[in-house]
N, C-alpha and C. Protein backbone atom coordinates (compact mmCIF):
# COMPACT_ATOMS: atom_id res chain seq x y z
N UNK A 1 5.61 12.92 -94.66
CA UNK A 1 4.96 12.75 -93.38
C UNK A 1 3.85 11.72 -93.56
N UNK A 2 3.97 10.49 -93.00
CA UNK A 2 2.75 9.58 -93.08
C UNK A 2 2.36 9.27 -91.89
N UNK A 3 0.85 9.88 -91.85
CA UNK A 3 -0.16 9.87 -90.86
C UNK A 3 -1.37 9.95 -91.01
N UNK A 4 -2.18 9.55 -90.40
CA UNK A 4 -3.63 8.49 -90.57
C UNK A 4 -4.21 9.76 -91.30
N UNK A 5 -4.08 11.02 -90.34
CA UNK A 5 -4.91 11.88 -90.66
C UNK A 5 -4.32 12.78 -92.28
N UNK A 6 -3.59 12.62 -92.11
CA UNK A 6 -3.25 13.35 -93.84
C UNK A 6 -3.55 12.25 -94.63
N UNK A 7 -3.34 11.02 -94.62
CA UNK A 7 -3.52 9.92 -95.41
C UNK A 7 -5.06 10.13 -95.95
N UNK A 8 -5.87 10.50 -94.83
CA UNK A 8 -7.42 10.28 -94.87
C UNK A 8 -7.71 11.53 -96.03
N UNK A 9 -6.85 12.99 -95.49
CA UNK A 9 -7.24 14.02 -96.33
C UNK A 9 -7.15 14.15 -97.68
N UNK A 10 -5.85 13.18 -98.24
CA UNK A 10 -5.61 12.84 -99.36
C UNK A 10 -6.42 11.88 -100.32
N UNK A 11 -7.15 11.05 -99.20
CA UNK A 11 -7.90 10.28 -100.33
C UNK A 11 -9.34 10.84 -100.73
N UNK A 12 -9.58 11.92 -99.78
CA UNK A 12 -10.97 12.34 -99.99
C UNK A 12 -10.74 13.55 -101.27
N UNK A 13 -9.45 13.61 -101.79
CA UNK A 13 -9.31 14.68 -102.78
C UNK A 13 -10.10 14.35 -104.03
N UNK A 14 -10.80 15.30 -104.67
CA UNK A 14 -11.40 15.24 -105.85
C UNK A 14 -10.87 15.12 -106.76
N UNK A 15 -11.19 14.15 -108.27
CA UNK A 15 -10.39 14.21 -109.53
C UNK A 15 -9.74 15.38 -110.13
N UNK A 16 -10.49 16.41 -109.63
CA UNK A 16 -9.48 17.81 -110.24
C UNK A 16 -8.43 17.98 -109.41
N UNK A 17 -8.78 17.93 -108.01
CA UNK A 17 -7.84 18.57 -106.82
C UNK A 17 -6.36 17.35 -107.46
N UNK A 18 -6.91 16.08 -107.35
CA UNK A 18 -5.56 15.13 -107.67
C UNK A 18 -4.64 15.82 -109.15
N UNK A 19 -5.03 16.87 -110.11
CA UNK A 19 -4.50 16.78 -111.39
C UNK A 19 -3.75 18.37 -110.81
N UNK A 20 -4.65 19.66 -109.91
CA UNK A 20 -3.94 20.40 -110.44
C UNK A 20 -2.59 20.12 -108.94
N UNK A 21 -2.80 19.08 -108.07
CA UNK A 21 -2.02 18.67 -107.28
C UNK A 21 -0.58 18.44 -107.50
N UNK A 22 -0.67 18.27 -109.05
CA UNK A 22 0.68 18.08 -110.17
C UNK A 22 1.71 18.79 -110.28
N UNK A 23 0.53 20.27 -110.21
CA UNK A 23 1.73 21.55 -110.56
C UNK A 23 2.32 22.20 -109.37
N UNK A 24 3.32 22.50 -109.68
CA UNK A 24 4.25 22.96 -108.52
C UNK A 24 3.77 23.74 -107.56
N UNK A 25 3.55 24.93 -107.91
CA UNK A 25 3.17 25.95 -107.00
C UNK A 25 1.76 25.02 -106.12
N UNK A 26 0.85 24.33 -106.53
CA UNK A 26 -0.16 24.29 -106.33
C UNK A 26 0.32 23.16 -105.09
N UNK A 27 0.98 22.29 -105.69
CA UNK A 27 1.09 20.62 -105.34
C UNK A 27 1.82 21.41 -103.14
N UNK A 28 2.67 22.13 -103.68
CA UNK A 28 3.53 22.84 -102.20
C UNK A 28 1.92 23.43 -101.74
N UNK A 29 1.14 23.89 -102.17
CA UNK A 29 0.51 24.86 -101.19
C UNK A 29 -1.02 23.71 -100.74
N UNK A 30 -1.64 23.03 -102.04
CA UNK A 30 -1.87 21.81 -101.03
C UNK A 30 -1.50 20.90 -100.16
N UNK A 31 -0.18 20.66 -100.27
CA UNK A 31 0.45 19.92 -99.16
C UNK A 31 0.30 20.51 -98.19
N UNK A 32 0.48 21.85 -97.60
CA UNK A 32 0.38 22.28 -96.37
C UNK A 32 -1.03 22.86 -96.03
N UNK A 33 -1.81 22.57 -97.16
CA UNK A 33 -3.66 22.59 -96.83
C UNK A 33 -3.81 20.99 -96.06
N UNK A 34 -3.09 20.12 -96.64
CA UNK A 34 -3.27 18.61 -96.27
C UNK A 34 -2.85 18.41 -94.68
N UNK A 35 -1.60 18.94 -94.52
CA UNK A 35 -1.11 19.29 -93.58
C UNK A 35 -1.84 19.90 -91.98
N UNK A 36 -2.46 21.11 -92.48
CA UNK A 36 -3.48 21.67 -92.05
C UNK A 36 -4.89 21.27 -91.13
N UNK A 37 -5.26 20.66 -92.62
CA UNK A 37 -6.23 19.70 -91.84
C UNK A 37 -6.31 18.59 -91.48
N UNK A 38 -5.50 18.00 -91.47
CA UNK A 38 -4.98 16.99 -90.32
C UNK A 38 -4.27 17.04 -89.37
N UNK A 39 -3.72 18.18 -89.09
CA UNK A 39 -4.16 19.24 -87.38
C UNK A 39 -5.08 19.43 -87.07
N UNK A 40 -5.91 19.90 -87.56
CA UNK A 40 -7.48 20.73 -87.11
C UNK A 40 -8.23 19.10 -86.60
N UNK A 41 -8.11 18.12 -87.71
CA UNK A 41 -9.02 16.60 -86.96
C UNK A 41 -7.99 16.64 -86.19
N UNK A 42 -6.96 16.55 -86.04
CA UNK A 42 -6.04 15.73 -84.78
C UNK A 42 -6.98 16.77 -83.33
N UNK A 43 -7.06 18.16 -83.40
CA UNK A 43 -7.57 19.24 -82.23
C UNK A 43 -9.01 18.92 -82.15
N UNK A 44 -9.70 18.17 -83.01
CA UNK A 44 -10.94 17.74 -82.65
C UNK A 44 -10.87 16.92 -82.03
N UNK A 45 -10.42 15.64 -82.68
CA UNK A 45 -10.61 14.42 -82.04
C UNK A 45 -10.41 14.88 -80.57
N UNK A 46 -9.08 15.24 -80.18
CA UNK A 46 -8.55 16.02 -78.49
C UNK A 46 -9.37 16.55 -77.81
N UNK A 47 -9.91 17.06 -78.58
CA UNK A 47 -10.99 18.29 -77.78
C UNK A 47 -12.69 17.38 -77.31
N UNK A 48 -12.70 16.36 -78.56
CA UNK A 48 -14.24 15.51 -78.14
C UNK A 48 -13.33 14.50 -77.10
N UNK A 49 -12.24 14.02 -76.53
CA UNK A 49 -12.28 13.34 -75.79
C UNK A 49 -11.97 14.17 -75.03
N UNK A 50 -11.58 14.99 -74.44
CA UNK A 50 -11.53 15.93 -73.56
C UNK A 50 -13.12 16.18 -73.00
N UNK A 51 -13.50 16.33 -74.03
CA UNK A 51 -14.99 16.96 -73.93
C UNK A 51 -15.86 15.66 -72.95
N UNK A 52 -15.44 14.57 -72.99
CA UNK A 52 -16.07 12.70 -72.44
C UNK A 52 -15.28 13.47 -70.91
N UNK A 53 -13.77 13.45 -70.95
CA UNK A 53 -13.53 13.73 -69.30
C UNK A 53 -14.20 14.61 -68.83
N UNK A 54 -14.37 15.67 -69.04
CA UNK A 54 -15.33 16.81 -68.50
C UNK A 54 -16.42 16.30 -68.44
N UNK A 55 -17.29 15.61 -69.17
CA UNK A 55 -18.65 14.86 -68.44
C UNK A 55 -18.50 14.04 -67.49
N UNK A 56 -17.47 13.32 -67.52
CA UNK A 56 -17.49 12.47 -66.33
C UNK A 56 -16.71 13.13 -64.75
N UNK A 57 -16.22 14.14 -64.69
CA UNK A 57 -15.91 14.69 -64.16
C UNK A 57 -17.33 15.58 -63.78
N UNK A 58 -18.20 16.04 -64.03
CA UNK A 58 -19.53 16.24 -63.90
C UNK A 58 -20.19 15.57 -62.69
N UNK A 59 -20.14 14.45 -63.78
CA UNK A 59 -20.72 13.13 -63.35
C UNK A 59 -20.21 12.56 -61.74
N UNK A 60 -19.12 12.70 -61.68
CA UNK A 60 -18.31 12.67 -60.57
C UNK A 60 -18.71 13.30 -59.45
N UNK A 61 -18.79 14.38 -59.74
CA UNK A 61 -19.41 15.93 -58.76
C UNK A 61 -20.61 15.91 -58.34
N UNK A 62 -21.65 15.58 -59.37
CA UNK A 62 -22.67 15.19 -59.01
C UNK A 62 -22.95 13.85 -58.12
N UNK A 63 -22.31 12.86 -58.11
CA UNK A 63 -21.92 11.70 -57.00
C UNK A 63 -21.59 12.22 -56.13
N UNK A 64 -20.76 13.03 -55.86
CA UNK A 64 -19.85 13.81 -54.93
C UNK A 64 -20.92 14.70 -53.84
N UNK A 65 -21.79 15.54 -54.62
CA UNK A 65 -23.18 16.55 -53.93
C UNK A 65 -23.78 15.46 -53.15
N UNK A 66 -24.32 13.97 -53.62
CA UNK A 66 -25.11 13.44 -53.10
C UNK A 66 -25.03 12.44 -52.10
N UNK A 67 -23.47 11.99 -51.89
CA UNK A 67 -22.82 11.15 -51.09
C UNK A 67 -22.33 12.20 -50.09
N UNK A 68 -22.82 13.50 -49.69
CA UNK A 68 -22.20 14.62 -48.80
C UNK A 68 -21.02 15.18 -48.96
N UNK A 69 -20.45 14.85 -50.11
CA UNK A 69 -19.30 15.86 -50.93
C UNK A 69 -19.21 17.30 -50.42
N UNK A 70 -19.95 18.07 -50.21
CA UNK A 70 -19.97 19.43 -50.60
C UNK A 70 -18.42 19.93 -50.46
N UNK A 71 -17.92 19.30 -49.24
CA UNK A 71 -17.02 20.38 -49.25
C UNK A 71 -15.68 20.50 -50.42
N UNK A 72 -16.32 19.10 -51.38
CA UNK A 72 -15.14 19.10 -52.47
C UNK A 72 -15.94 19.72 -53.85
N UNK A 73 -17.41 20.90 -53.73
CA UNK A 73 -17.69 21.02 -54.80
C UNK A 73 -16.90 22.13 -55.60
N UNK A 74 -16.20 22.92 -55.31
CA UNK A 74 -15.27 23.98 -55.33
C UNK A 74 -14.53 23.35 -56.10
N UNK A 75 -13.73 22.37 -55.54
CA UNK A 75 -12.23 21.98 -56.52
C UNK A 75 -12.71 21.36 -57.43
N UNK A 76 -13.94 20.30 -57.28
CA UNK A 76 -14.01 19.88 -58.72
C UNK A 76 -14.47 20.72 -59.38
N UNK A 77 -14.92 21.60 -59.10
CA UNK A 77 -15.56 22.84 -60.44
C UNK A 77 -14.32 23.73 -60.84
N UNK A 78 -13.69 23.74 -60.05
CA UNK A 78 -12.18 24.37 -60.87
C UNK A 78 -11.79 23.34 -61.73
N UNK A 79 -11.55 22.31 -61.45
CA UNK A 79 -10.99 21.21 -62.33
C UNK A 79 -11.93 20.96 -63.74
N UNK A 80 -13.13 21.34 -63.59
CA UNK A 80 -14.27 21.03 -65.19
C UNK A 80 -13.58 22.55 -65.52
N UNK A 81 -13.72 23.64 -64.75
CA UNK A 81 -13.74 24.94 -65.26
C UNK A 81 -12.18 24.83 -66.09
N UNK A 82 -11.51 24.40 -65.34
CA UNK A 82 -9.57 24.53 -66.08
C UNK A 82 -9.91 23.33 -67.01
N UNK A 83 -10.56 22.66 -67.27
CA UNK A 83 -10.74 21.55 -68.72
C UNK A 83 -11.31 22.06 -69.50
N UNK A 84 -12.55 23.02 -69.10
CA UNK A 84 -12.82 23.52 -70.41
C UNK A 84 -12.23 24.44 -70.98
N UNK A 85 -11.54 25.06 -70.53
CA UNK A 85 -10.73 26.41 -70.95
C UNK A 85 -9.54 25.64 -71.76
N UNK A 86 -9.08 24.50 -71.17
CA UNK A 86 -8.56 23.98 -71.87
C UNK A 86 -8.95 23.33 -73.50
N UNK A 87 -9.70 23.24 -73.11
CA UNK A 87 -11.02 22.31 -74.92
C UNK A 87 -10.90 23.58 -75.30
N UNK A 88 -11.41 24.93 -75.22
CA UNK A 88 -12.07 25.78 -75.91
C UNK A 88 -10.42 26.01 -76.74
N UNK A 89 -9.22 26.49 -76.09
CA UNK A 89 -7.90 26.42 -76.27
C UNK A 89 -7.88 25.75 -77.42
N UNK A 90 -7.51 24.17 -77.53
CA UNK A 90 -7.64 23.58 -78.29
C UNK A 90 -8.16 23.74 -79.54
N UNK A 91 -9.58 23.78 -79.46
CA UNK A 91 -10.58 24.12 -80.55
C UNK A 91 -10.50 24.96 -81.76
N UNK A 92 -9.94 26.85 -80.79
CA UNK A 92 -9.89 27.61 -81.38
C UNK A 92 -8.38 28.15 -82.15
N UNK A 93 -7.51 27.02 -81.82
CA UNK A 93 -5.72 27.06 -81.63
C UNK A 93 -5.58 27.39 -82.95
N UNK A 94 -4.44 28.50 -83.36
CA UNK A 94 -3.90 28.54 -84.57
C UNK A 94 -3.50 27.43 -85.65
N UNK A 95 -3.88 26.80 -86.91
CA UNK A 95 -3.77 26.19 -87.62
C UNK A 95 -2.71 26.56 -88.51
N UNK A 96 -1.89 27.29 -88.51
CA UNK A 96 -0.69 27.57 -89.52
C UNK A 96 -1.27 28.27 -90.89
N UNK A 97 -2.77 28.66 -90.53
CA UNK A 97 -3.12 29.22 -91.99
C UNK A 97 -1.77 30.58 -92.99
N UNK A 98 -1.14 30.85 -93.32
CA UNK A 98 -1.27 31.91 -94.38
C UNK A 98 -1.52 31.65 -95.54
N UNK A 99 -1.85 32.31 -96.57
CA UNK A 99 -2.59 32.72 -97.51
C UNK A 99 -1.63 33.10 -98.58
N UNK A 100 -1.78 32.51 -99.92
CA UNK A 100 -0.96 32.88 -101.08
C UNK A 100 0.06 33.74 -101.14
N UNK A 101 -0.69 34.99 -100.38
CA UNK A 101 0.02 36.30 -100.62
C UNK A 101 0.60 36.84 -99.22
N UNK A 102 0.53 35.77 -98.29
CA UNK A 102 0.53 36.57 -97.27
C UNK A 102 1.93 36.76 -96.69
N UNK A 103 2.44 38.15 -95.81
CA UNK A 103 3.81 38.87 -95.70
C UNK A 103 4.40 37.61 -95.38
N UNK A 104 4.25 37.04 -94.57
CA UNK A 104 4.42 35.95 -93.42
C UNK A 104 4.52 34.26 -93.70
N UNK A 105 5.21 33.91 -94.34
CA UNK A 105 4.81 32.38 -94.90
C UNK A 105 5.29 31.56 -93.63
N UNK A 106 4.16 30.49 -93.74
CA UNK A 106 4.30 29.11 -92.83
C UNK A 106 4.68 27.81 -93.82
N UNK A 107 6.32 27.45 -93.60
CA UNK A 107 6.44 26.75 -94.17
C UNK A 107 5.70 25.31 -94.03
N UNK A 108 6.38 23.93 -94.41
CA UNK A 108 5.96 22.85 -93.99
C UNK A 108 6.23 22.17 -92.85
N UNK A 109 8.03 22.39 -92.47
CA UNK A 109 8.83 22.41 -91.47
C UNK A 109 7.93 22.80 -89.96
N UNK A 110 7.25 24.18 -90.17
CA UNK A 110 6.63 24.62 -89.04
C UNK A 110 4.94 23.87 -89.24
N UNK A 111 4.48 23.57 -90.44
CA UNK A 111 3.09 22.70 -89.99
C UNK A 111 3.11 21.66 -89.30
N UNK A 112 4.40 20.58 -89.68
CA UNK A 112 4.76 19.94 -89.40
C UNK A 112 5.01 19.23 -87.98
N UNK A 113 5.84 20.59 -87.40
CA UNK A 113 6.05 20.65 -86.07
C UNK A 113 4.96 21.35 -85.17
N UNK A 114 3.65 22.02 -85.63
CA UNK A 114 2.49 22.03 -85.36
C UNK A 114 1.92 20.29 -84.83
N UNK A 115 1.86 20.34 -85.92
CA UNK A 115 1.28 18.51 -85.88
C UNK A 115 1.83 18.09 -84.67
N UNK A 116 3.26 17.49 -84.96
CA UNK A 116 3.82 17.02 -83.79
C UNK A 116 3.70 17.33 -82.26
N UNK A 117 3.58 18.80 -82.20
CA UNK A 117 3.15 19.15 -80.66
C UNK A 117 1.43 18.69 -80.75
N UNK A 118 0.54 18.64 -81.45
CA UNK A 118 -0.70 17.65 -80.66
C UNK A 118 -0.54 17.12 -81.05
N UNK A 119 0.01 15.72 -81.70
CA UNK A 119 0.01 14.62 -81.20
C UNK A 119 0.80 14.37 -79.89
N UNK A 120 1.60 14.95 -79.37
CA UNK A 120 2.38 15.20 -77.97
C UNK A 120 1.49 15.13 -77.33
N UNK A 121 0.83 16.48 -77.69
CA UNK A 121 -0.52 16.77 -76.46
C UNK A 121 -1.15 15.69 -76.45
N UNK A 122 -1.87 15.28 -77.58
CA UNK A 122 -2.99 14.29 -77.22
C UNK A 122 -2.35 13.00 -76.57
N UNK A 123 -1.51 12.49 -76.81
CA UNK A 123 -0.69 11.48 -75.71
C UNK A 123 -0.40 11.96 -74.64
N UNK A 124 -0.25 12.84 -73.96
CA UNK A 124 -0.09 13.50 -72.57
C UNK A 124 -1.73 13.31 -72.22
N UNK A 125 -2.95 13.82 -73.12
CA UNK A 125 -4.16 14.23 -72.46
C UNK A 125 -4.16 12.99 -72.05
N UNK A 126 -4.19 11.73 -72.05
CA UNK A 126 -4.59 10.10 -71.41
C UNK A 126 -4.41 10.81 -70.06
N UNK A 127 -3.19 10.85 -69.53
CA UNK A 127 -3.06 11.39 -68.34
C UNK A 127 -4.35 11.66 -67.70
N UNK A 128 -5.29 12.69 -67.81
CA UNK A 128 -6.22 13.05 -67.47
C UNK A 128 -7.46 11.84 -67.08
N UNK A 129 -7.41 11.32 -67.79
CA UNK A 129 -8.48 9.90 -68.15
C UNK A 129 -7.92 9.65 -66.69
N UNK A 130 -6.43 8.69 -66.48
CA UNK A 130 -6.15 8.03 -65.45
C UNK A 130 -6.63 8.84 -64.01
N UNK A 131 -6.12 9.97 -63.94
CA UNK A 131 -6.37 11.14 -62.94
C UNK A 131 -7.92 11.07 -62.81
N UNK A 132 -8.57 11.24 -63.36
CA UNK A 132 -10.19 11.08 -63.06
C UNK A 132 -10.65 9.78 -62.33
N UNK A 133 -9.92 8.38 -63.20
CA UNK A 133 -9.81 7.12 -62.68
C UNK A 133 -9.61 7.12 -61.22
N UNK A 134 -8.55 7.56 -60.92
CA UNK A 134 -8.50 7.69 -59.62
C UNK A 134 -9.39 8.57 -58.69
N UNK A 135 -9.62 9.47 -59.17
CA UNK A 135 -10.76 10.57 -58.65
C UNK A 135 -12.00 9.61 -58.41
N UNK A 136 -12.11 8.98 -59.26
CA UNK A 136 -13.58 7.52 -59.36
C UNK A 136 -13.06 7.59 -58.25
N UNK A 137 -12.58 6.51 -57.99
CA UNK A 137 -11.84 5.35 -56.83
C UNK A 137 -11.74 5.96 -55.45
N UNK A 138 -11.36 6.87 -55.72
CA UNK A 138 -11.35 7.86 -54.30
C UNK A 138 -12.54 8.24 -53.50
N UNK A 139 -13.64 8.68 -54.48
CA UNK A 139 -14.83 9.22 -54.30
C UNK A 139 -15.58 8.75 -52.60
N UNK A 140 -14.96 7.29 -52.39
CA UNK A 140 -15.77 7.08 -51.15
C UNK A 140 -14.91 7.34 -49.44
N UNK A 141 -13.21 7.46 -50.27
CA UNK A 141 -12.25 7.63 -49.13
C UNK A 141 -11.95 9.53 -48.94
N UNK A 142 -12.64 9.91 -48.35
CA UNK A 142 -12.88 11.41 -47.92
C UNK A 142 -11.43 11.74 -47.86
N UNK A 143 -10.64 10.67 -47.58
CA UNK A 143 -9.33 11.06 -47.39
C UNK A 143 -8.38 11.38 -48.21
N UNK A 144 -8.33 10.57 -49.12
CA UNK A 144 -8.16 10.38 -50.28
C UNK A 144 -8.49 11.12 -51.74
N UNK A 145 -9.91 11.74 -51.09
CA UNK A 145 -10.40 12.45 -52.19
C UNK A 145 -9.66 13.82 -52.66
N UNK A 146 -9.17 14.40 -51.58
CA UNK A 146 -8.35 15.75 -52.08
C UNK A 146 -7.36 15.35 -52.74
N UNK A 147 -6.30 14.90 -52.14
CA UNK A 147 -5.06 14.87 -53.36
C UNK A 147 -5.79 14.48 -54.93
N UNK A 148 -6.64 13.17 -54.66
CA UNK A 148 -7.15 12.81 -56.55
C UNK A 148 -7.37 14.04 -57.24
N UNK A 149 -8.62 15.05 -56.31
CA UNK A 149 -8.96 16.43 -57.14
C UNK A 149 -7.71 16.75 -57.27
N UNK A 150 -7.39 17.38 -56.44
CA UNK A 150 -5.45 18.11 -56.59
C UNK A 150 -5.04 17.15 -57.84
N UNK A 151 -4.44 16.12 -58.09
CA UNK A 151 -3.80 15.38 -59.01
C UNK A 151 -4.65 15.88 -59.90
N UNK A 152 -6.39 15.92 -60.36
CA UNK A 152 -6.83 15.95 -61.36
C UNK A 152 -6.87 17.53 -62.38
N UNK A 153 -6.67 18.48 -61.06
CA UNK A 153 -5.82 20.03 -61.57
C UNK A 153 -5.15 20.30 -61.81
N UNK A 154 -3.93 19.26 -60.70
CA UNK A 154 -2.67 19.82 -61.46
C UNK A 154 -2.12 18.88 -62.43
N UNK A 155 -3.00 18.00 -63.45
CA UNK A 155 -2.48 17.84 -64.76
C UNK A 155 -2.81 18.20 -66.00
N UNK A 156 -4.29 18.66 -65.27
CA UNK A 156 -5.03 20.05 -66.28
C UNK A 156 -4.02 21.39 -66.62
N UNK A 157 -3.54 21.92 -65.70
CA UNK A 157 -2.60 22.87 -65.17
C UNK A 157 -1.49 22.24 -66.29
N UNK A 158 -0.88 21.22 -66.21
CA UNK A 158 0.48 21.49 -66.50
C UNK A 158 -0.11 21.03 -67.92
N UNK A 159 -1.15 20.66 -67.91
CA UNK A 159 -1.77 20.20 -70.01
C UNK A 159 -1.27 21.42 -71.00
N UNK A 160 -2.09 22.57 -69.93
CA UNK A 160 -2.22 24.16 -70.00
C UNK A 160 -0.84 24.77 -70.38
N UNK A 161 -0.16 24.60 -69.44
CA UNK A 161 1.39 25.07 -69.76
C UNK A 161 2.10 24.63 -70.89
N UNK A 162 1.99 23.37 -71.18
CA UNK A 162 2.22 22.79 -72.74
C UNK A 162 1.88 23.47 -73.89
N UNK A 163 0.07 23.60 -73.26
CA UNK A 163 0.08 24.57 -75.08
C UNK A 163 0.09 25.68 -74.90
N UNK A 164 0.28 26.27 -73.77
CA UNK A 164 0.72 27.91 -73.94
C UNK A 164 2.14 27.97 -74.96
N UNK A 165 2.91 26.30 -74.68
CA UNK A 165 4.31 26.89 -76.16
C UNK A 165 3.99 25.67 -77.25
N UNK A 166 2.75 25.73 -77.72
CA UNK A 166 2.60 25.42 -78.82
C UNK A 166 3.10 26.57 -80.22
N UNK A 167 2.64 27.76 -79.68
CA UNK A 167 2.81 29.07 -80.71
C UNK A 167 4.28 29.26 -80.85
N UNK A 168 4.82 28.73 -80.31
CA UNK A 168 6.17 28.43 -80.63
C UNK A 168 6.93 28.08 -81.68
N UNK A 169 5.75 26.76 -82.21
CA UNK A 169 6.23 26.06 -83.23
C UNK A 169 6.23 26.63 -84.44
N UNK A 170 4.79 28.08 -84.47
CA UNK A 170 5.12 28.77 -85.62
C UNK A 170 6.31 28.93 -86.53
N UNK A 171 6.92 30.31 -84.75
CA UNK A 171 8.15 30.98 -84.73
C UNK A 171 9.22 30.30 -84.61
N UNK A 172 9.42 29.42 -84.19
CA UNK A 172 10.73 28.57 -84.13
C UNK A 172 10.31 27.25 -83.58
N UNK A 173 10.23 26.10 -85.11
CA UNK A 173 9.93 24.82 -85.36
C UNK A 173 10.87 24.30 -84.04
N UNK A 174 12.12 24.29 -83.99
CA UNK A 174 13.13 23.45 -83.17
C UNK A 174 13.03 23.95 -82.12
N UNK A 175 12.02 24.69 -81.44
CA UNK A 175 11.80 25.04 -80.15
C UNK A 175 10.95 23.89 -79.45
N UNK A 176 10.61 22.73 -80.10
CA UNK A 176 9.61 22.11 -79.52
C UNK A 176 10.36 20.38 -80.46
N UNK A 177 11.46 20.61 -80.73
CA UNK A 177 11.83 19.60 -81.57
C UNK A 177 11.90 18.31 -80.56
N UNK A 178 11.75 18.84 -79.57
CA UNK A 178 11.62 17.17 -77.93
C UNK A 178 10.31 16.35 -78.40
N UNK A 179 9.17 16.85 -78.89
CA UNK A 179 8.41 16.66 -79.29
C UNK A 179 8.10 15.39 -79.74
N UNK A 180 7.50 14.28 -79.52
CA UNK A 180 6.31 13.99 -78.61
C UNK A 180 7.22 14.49 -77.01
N UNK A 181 6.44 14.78 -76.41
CA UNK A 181 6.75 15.26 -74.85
C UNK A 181 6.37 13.97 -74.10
N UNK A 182 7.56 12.96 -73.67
CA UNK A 182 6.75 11.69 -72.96
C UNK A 182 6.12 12.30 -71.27
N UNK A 183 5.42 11.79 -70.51
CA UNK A 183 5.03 11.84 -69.73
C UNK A 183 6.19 12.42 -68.44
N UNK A 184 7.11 11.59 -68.27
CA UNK A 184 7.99 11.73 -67.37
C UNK A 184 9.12 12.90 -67.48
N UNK A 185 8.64 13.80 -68.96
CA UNK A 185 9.45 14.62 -68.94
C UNK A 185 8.87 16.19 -68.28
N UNK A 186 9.83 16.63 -68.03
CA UNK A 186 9.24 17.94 -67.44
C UNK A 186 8.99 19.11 -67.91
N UNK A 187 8.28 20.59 -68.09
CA UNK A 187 8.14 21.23 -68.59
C UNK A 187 8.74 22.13 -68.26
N UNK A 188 9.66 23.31 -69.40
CA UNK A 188 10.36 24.40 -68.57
C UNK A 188 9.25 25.44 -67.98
N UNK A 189 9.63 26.20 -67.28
CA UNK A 189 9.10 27.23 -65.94
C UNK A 189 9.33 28.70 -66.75
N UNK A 190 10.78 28.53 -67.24
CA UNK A 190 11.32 29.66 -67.31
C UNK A 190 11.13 30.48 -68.79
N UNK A 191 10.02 29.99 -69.33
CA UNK A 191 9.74 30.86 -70.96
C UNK A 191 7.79 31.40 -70.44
């Protein structure tokens, strides 16, 4: 698997970590430490730009109060409120940890396909960026302004539905093998 973020984890390894990296048992169970945490930066990085839309989405609202908005302060506060729930999601998301001994092994196959669903995600989150863009733009056409909020929920909403089957990838890697998810594809309803 070559990617920025394992590449990075590998070079920051220490002269010991590189020697006992050698031996078998060790070399398999750092790989999927490497693995690991280059998920966890990939869910940061996601989560601090996530974290920029939700300020500006703020920021927005607060334009919104003072240009006589009120009656759109409701939806945009659902829309920060469903982003952050979304970040916190993110943040706190299962990393594929088990442990030497543990009943339950996570192979590489399933870190793997961890990975792959956020980087999915995080190429879907742009979406959001544009949706706010327009939310900008709208801000002065009263008319206009509902659907942008609406557009800017319901791609929060369907962000949401994505990683509700991230945990998927645990239990069954090829459940998510579509993976990157392009934009124009749709999400099933029915799991």
């Amino acid at each position: 698997m070559t990617d920025s973020f394992v590449d990075r984890a590998e070079e920051s390894m220490g002269a010991l970590e590189r020697v006992f990296k050698g031996l078998p048992l060790v070399r398999e169970y750092n790989d999927k430490e490497l693995r690991r945490e280059a998920d966890r930066r990939l869910r940061q990085l996601l989560a601090s730009e996530l974290e920029q839309e939700k300020q500006r989405l703020y920021d927005l609202q607060k334009q919104l109060l003072r240009g006589g908005g009120l009656a759109w302060m409701d939806d945009a506060d659902g829309a920060i409120q469903r982003l952050q729930t979304l970040i916190d999601r993110i943040k706190t998301a299962s990393y594929g940890y088990a442990g030497l001994f543990a009943a339950v092994k996570v192979e590489a196959v399933q870190l793997d396909a961890l990975h792959r669903f956020d980087m999915a995600l995080a190429e879907r989150a742009q979406e959001i960026n544009e949706r706010i863009s327009q939310m900008e733009a709208s801000a002065a056409n009263r008319d206009a302004l509902g659907p942008a909020i609406q557009a800017v929920n319901g791609t929060v909403t369907e962000l949401q539905r994505i990683f509700d089957k991230r945990s998927h990838a645990i239990v069954d890697p090829a459940h998510i093998a579509g993976a990157p998810l392009p934009a124009s594809e749709s999400v099933d309803d029915d799991e």
